[in-house]
N, C-alpha and C. Protein backbone atom coordinates (compact mmCIF):
# COMPACT_ATOMS: atom_id res chain seq x y z
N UNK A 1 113.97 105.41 140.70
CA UNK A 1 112.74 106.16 140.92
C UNK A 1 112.33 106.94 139.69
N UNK A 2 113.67 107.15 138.82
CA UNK A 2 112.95 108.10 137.31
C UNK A 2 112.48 106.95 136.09
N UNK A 3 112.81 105.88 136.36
CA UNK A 3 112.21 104.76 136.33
C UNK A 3 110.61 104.17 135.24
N UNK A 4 110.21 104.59 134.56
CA UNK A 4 108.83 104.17 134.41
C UNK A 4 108.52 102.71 133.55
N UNK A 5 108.03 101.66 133.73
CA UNK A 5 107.79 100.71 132.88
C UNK A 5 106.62 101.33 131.66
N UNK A 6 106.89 100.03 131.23
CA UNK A 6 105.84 100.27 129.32
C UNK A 6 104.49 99.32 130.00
N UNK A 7 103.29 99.72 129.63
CA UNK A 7 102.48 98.67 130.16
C UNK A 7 101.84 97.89 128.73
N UNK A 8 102.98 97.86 128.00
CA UNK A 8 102.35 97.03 126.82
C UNK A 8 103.05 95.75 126.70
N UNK A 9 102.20 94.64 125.86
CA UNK A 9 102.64 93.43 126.25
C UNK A 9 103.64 93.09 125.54
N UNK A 10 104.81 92.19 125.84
CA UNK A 10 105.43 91.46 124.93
C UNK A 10 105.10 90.53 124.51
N UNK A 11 105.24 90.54 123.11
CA UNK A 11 104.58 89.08 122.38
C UNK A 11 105.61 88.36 122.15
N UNK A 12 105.83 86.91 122.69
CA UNK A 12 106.56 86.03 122.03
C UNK A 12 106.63 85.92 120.56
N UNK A 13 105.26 85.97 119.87
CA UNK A 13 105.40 85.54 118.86
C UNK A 13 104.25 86.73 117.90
N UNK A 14 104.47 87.11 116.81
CA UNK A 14 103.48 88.34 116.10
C UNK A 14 103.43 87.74 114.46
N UNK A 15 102.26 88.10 114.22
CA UNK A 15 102.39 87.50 112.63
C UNK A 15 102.24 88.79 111.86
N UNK A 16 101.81 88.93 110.16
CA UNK A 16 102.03 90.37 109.70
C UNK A 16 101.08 89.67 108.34
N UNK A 17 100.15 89.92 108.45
CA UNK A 17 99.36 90.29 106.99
C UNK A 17 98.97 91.40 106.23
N UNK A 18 99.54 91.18 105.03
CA UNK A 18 99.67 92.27 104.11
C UNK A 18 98.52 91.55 103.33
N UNK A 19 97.27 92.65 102.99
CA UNK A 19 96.29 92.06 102.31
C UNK A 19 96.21 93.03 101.10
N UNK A 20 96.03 92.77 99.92
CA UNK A 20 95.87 93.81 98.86
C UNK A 20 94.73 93.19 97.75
N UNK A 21 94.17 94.49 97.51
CA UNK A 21 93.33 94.20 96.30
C UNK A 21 93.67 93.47 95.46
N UNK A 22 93.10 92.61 94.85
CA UNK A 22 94.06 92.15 93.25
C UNK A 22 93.43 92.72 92.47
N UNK A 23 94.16 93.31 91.23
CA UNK A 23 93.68 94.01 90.16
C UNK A 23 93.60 95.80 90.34
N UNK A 24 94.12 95.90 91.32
CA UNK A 24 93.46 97.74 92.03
C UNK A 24 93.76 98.50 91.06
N UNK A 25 94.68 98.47 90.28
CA UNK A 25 94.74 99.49 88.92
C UNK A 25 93.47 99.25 88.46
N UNK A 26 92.76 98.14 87.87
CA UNK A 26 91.37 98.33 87.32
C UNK A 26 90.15 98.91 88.18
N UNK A 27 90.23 98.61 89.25
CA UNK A 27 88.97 99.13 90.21
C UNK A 27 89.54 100.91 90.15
N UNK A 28 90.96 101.11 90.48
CA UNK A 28 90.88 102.67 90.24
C UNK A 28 90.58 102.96 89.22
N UNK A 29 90.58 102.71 87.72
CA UNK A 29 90.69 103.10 86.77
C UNK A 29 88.87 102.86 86.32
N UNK A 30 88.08 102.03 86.83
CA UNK A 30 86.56 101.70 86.53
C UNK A 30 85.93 102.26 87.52
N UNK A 31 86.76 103.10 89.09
CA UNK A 31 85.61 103.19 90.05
C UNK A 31 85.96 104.49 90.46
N UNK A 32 87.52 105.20 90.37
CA UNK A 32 87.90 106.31 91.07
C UNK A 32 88.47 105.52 92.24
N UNK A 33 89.04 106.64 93.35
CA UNK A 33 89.64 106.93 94.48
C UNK A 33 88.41 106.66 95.30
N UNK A 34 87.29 106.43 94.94
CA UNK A 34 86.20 106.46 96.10
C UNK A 34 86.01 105.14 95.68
N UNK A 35 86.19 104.51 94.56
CA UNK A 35 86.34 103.23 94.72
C UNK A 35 86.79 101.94 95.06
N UNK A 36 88.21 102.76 95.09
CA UNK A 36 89.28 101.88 95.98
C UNK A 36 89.24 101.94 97.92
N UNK A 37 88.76 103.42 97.80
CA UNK A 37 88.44 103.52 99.59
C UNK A 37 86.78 102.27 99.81
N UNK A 38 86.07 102.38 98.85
CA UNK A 38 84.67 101.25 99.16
C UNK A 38 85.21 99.62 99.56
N UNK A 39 86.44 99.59 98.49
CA UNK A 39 87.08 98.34 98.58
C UNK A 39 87.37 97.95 99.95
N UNK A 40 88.48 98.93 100.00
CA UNK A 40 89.26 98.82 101.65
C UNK A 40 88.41 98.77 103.02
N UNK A 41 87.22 99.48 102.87
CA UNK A 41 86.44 99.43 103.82
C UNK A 41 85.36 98.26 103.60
N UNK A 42 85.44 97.46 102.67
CA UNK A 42 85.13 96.23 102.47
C UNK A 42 85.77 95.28 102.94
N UNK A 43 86.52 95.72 102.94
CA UNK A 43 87.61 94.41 102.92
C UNK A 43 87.84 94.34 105.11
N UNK A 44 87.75 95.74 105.04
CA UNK A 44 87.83 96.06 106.53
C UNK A 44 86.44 95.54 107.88
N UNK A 45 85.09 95.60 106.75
CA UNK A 45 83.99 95.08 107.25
C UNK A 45 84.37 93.55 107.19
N UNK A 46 84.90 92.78 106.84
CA UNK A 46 85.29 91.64 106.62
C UNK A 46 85.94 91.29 107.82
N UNK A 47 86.91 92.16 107.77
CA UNK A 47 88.06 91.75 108.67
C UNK A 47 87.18 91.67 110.09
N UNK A 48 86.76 92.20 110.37
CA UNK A 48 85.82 93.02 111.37
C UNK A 48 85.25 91.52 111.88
N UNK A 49 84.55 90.61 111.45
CA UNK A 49 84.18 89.13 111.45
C UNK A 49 84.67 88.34 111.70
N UNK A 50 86.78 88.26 111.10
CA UNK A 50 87.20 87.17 111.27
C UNK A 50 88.63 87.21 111.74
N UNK A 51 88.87 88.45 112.40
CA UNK A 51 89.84 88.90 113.37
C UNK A 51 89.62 88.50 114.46
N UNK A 52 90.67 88.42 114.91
CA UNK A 52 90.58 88.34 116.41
C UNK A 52 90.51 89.69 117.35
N UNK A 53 90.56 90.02 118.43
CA UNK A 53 89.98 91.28 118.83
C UNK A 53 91.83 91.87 118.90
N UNK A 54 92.72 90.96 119.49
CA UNK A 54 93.64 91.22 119.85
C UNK A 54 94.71 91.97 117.88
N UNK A 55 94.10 91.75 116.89
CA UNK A 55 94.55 92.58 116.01
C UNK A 55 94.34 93.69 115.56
N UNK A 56 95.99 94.41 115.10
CA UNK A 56 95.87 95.77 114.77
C UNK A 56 96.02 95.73 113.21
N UNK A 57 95.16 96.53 112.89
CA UNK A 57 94.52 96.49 111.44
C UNK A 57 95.42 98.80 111.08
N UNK A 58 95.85 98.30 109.99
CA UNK A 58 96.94 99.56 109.24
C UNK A 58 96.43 99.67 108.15
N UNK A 59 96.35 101.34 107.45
CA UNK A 59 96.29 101.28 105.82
C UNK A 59 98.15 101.45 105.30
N UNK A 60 98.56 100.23 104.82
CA UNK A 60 99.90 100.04 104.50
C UNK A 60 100.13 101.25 103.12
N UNK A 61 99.56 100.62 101.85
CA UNK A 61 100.10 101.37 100.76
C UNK A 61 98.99 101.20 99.85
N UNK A 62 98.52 102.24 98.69
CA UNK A 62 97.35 102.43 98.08
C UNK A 62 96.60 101.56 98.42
N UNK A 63 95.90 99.86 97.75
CA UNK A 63 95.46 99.44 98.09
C UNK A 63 95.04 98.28 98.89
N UNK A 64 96.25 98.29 100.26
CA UNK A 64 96.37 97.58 100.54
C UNK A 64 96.46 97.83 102.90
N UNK A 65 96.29 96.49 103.32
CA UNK A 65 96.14 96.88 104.50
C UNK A 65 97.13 96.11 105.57
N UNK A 66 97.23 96.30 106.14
CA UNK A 66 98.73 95.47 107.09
C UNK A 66 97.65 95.18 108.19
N UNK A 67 98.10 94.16 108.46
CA UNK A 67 96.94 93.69 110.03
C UNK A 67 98.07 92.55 110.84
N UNK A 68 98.62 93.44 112.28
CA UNK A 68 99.74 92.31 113.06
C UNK A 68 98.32 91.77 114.29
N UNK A 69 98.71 90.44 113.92
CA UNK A 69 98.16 89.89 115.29
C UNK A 69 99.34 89.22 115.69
N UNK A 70 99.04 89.18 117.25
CA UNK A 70 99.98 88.90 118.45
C UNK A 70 99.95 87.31 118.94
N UNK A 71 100.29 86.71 119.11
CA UNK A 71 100.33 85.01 119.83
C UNK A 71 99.75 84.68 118.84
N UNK A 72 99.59 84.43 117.70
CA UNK A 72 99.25 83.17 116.99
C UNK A 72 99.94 82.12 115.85
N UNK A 73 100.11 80.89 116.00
CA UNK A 73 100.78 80.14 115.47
C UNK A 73 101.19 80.41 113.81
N UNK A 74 101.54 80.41 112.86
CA UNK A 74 101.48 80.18 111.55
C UNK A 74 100.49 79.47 110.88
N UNK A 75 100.23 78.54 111.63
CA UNK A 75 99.16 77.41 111.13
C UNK A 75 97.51 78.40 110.97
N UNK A 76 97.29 79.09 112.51
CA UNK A 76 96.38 79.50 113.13
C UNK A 76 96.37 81.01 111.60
N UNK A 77 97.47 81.87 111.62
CA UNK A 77 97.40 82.78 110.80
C UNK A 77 96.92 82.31 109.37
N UNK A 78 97.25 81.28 108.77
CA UNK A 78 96.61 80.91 107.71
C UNK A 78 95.57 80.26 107.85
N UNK A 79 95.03 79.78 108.62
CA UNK A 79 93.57 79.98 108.66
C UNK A 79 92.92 81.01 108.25
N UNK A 80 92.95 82.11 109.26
CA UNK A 80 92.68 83.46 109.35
C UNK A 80 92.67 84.23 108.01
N UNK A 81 93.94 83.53 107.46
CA UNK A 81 94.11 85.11 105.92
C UNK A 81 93.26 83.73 105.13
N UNK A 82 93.00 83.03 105.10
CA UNK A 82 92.40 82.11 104.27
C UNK A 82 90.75 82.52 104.85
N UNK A 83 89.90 82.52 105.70
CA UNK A 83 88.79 83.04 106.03
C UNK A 83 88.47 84.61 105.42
N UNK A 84 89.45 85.25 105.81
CA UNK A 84 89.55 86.73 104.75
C UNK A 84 89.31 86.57 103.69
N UNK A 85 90.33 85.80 102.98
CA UNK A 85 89.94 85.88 101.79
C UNK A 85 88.88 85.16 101.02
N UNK A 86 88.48 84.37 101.47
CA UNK A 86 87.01 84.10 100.53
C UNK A 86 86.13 85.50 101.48
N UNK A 87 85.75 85.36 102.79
CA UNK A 87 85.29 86.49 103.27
C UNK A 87 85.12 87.67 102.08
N UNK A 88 86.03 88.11 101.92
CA UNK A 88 86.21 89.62 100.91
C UNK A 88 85.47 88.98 99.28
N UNK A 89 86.01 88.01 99.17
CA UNK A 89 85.38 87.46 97.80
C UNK A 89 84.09 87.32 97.23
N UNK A 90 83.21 86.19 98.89
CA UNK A 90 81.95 86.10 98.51
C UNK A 90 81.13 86.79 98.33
N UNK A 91 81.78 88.46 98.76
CA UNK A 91 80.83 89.53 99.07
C UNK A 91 80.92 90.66 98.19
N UNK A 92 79.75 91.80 97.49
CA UNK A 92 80.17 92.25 96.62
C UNK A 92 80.54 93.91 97.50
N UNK A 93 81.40 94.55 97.14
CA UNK A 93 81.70 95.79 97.27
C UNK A 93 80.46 96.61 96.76
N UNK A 94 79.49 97.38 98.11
CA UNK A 94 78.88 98.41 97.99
C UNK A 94 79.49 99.65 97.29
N UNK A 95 78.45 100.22 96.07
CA UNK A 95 79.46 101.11 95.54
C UNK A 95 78.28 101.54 94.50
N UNK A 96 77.64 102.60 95.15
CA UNK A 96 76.39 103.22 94.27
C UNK A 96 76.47 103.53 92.87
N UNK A 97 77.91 103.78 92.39
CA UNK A 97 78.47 104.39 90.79
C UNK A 97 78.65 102.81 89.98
N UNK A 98 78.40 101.95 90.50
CA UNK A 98 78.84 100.68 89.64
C UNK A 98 77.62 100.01 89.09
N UNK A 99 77.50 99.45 88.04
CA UNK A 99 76.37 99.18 87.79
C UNK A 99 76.04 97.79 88.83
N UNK A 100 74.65 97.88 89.17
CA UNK A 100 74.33 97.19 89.97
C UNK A 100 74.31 96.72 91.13
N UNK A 101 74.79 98.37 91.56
CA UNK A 101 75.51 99.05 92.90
C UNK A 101 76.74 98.27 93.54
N UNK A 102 77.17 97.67 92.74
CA UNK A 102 78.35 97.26 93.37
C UNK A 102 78.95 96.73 91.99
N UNK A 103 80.55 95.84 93.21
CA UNK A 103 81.24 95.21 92.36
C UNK A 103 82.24 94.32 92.45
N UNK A 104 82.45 93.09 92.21
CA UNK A 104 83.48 92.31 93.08
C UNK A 104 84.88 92.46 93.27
N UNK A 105 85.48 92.09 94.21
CA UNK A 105 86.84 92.04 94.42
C UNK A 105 87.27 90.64 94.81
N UNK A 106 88.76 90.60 94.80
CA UNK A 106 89.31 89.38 95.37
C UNK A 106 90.89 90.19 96.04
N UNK A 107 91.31 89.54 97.02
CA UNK A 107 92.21 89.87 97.83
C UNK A 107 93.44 88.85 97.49
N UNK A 108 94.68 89.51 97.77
CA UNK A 108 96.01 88.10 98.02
C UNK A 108 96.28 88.61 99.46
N UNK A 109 96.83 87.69 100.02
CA UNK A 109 97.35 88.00 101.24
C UNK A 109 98.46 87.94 101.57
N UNK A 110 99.70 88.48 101.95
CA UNK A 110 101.22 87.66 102.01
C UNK A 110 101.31 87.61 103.97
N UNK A 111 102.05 86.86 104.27
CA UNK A 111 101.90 85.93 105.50
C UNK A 111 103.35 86.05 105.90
N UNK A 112 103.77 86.90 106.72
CA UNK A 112 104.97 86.47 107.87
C UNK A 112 104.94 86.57 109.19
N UNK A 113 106.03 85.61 109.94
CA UNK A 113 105.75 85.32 111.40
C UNK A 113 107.25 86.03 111.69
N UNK A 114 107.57 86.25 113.11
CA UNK A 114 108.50 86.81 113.91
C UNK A 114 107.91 85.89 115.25
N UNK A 115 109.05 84.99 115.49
CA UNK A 115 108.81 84.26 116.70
C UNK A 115 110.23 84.29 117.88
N UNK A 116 110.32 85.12 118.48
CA UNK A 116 111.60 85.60 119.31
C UNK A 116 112.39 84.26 119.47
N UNK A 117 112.18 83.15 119.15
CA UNK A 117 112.97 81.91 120.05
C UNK A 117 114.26 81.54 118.93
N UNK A 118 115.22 81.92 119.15
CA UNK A 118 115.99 82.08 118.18
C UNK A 118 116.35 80.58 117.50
N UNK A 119 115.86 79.49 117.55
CA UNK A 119 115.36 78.42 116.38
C UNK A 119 114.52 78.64 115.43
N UNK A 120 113.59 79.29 115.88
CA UNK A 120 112.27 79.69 114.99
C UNK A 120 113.33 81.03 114.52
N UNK A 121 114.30 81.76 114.68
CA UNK A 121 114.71 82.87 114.07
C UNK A 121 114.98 81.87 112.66
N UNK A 122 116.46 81.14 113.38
CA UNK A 122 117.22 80.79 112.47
C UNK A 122 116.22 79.84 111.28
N UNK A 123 115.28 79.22 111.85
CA UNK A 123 114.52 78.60 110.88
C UNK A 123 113.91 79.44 109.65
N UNK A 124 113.02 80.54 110.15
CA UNK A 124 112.13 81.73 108.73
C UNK A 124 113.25 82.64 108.28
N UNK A 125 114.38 82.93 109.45
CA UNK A 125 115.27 84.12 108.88
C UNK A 125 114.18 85.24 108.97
N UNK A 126 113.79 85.65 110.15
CA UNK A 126 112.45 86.98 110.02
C UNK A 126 113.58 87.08 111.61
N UNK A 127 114.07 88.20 111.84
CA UNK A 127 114.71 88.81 113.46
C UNK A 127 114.71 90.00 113.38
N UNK A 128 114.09 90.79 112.43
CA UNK A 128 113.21 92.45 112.92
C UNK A 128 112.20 92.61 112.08
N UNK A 129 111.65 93.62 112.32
CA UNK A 129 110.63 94.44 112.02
C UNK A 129 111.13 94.35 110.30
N UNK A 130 112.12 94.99 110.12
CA UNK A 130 112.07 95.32 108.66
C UNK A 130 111.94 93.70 107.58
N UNK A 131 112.38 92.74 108.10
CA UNK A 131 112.36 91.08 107.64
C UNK A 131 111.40 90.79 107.68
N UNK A 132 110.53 91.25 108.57
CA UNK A 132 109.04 90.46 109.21
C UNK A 132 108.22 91.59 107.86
N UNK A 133 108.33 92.68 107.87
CA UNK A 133 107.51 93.17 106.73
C UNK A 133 107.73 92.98 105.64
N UNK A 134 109.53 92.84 105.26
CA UNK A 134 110.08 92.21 103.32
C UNK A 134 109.34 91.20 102.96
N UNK A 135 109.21 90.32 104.36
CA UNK A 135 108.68 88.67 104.01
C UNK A 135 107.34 88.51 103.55
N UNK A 136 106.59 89.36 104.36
CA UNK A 136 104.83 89.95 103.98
C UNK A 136 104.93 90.50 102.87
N UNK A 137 105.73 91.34 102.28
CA UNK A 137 105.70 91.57 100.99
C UNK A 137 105.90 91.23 100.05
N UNK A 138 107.04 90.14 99.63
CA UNK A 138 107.73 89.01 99.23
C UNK A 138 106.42 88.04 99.10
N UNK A 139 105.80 87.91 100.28
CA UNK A 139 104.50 86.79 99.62
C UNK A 139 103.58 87.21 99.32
N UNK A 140 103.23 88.39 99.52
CA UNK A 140 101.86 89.02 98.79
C UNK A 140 102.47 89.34 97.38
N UNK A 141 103.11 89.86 96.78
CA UNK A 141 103.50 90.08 95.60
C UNK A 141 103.93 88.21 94.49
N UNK A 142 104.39 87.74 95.23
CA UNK A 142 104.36 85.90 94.93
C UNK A 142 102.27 85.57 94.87
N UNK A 143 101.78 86.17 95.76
CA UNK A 143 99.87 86.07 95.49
C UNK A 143 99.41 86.91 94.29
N UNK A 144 99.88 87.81 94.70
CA UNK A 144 99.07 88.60 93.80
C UNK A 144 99.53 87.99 91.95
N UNK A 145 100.71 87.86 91.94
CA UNK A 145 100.98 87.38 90.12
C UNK A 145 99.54 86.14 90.17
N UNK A 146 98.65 85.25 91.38
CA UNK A 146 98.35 84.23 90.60
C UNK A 146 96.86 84.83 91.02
N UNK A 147 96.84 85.91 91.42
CA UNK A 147 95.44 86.80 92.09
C UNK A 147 94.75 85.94 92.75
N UNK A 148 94.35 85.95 94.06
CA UNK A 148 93.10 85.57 95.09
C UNK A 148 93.92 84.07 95.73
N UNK A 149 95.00 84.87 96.40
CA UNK A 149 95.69 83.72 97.06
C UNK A 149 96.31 84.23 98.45
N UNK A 150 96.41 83.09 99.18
CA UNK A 150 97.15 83.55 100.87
C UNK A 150 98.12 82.82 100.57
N UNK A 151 99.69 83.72 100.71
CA UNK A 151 100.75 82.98 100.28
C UNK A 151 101.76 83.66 101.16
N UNK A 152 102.44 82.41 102.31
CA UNK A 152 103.58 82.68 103.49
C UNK A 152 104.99 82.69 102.97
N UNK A 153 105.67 83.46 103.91
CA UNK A 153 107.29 83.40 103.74
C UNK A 153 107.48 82.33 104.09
N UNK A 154 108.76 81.94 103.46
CA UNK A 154 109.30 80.75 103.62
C UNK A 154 110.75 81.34 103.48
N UNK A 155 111.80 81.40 104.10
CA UNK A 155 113.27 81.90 103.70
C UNK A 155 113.78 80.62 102.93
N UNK A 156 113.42 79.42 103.06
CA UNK A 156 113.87 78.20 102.41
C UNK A 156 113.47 78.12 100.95
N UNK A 157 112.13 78.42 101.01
CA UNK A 157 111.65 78.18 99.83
C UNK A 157 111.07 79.54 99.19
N UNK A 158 111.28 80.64 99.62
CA UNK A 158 110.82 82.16 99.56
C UNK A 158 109.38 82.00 99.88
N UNK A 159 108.38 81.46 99.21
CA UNK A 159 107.03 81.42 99.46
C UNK A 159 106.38 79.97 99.09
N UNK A 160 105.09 80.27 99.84
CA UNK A 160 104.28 78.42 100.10
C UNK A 160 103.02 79.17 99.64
N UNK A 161 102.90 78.52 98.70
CA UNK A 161 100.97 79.16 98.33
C UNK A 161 100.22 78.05 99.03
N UNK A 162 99.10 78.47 99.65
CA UNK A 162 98.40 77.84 100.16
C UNK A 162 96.98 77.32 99.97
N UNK A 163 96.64 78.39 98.92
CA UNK A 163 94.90 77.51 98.68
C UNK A 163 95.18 78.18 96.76
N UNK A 164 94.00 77.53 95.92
CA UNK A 164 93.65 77.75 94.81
C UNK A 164 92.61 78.52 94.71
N UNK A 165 92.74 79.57 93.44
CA UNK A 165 92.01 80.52 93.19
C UNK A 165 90.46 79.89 93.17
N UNK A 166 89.54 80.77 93.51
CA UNK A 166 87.87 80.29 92.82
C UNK A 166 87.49 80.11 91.56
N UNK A 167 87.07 78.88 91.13
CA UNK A 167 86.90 78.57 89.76
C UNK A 167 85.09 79.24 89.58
N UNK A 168 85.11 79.79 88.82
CA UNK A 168 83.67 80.40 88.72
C UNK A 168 82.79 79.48 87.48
């Protein structure tokens, strides 16, 4: 009777995108602190489009944002950080101090899954919270060296890049 359940759901399966500016030392250093917040909330109007409703969107670390969505495949998540990121790309960052009131950005994304079925453990090697975020970080930092890339954990292969930068 002292008893109370959680009324939140369990997810079989949760993914973890770590999205970061590429280049954010230069946008701080050409735009200020109000330039890197224009970014993020760029990047956040974005998200806003090509999220699903069921994701929770985080400000992780300076310029960068953590977004877990719940039930979706790996396949399905790289879609998703792949729509982001041209999303954030094609569009220029509103930003009244820049010449020409704005200014572009490009995003990397790093990509890990946590899928409770302990095959899928033993397969990514992701079985907590702290693995499921190394691995998101581990591939965003593997993106970001080649800038404007969505790039997944792999425990086999550490990381899988998945699309090529925009040739301008």
């Amino acid at each position: 009777t002292g008893v109370q359940t959680c009324a939140l759901p369990i997810y079989a399966t949760i993914g973890l995108m770590l999205v970061g500016v590429d280049r954010a030392r230069h946008v701080q250093q050409a735009y200020g602190t109000h330039g890197v917040d224009a970014a993020l909330r760029h990047m956040i109007q974005t998200m806003r489009m090509v999220l699903p409703r069921s994701a929770a969107v985080y400000r992780f670390v300076g310029a960068e944002l953590a977004v877990l969505i719940p039930s979706m495949t790996l396949d399905e998540l790289c879609r998703v950080g792949e729509f982001l990121r041209r999303g954030v790309g094609e569009a220029t960052v509103e930003f009244a101090s820049a010449a020409g009131g704005g200014f572009p950005i490009t995003v990397s994304i790093g990509i890990s899954s946590y899928d409770r079925d302990p095959q899928a453990v033993s397969r990514s090697g992701i079985a907590t919270p702290d693995q499921l975020v190394s691995g998101a970080m581990f591939a965003l930092a593997s993106g970001r060296r080649a800038h404007d890339k969505v790039v997944v954990y792999r425990r086999d292969r550490k990381s899988t890049r998945l699309n090529s930068s925009h040739s301008s």
